[in-house]
Protein backbone atom coordinates (compact mmCIF):
# COMPACT_ATOMS: atom_id res chain seq x y z
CA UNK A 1 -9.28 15.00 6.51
CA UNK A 2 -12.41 14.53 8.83
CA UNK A 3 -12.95 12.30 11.91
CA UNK A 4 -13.21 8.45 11.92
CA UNK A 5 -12.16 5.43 12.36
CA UNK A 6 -8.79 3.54 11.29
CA UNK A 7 -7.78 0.01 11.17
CA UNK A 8 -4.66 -1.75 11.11
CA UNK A 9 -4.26 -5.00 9.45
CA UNK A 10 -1.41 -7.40 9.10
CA UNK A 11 -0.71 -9.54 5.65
CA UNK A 12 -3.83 -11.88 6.01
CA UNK A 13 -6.05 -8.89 6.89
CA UNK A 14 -6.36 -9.89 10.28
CA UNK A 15 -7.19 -6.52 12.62
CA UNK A 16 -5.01 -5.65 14.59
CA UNK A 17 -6.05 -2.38 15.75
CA UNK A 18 -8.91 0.37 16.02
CA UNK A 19 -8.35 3.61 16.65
CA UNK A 20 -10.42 6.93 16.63
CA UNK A 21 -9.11 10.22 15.32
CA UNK A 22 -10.15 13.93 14.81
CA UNK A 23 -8.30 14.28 12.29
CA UNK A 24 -7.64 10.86 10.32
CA UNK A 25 -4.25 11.41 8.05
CA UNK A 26 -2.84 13.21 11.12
CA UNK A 27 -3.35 10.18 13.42
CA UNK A 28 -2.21 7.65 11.31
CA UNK A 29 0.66 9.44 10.08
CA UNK A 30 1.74 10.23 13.63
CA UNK A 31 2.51 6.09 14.03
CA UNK A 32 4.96 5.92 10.88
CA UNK A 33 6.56 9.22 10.71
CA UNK A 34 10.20 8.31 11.09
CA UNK A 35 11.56 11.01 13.96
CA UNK A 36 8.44 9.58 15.91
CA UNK A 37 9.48 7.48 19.64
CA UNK A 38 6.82 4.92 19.25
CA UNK A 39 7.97 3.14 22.16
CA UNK A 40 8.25 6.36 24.42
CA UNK A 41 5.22 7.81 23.47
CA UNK A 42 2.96 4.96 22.73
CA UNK A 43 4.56 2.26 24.24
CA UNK A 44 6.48 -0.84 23.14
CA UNK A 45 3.42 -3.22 22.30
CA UNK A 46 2.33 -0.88 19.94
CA UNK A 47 5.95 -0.85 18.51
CA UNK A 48 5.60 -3.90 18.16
CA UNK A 49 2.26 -4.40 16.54
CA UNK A 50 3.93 -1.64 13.65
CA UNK A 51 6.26 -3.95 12.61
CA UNK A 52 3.18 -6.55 11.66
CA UNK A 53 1.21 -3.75 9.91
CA UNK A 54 0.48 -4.46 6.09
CA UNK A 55 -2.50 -2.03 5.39
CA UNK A 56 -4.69 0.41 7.25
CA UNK A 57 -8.19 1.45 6.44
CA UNK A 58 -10.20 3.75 7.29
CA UNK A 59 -13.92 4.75 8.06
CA UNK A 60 -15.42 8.64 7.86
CA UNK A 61 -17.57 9.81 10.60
CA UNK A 62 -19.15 12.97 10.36
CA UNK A 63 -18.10 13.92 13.96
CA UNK A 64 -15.68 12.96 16.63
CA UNK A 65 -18.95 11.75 18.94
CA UNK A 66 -20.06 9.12 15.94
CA UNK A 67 -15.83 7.66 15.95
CA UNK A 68 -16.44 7.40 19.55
CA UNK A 69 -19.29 5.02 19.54
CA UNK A 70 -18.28 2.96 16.29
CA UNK A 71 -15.26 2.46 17.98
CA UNK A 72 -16.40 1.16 21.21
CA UNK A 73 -18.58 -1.40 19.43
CA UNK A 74 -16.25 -2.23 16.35
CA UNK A 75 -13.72 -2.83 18.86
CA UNK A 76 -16.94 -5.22 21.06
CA UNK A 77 -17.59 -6.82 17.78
CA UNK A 78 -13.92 -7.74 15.90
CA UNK A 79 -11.87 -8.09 19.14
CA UNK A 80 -8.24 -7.10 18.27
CA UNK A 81 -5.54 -8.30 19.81
């Protein structure tokens, strides 16, 4: 899959998260595969947040630059927890 954007939203599709990737189904599956630490290797606020996730979207970019700079003001304009 190609670079982008994700979001995480909990059951009333508030967003609780936005994250960049590389590589999109690599990064998101890397929060909910089940031999991964979360805690250890992400800390335990973003544990924590998994346990309130409902859905994730995503966004295509056509390079890693563009997911930079949609993130950065995505993140200006929505404000996520």
């Amino acid at each position: 899959m190609s670079p982008g954007l994700y979001y995480m939203k909990d059951s009333a599709g508030t967003v609780l998260y936005i994250g960049k990737a590389g590589n999109l189904r690599s990064r998101v599956a890397s929060y909910f595969q089940p031999s991964a630490d979360i805690v250890s290797n992400r800390g335990p606020k973003i544990a924590e947040m998994l346990t309130k996730v409902a859905a994730v979207d995503y966004i295509e970019t056509k390079d890693e630059v563009e997911a930079v700079l949609n993130e950065a003001r995505l993140i200006k304009d929505i404000r996520p927890p």
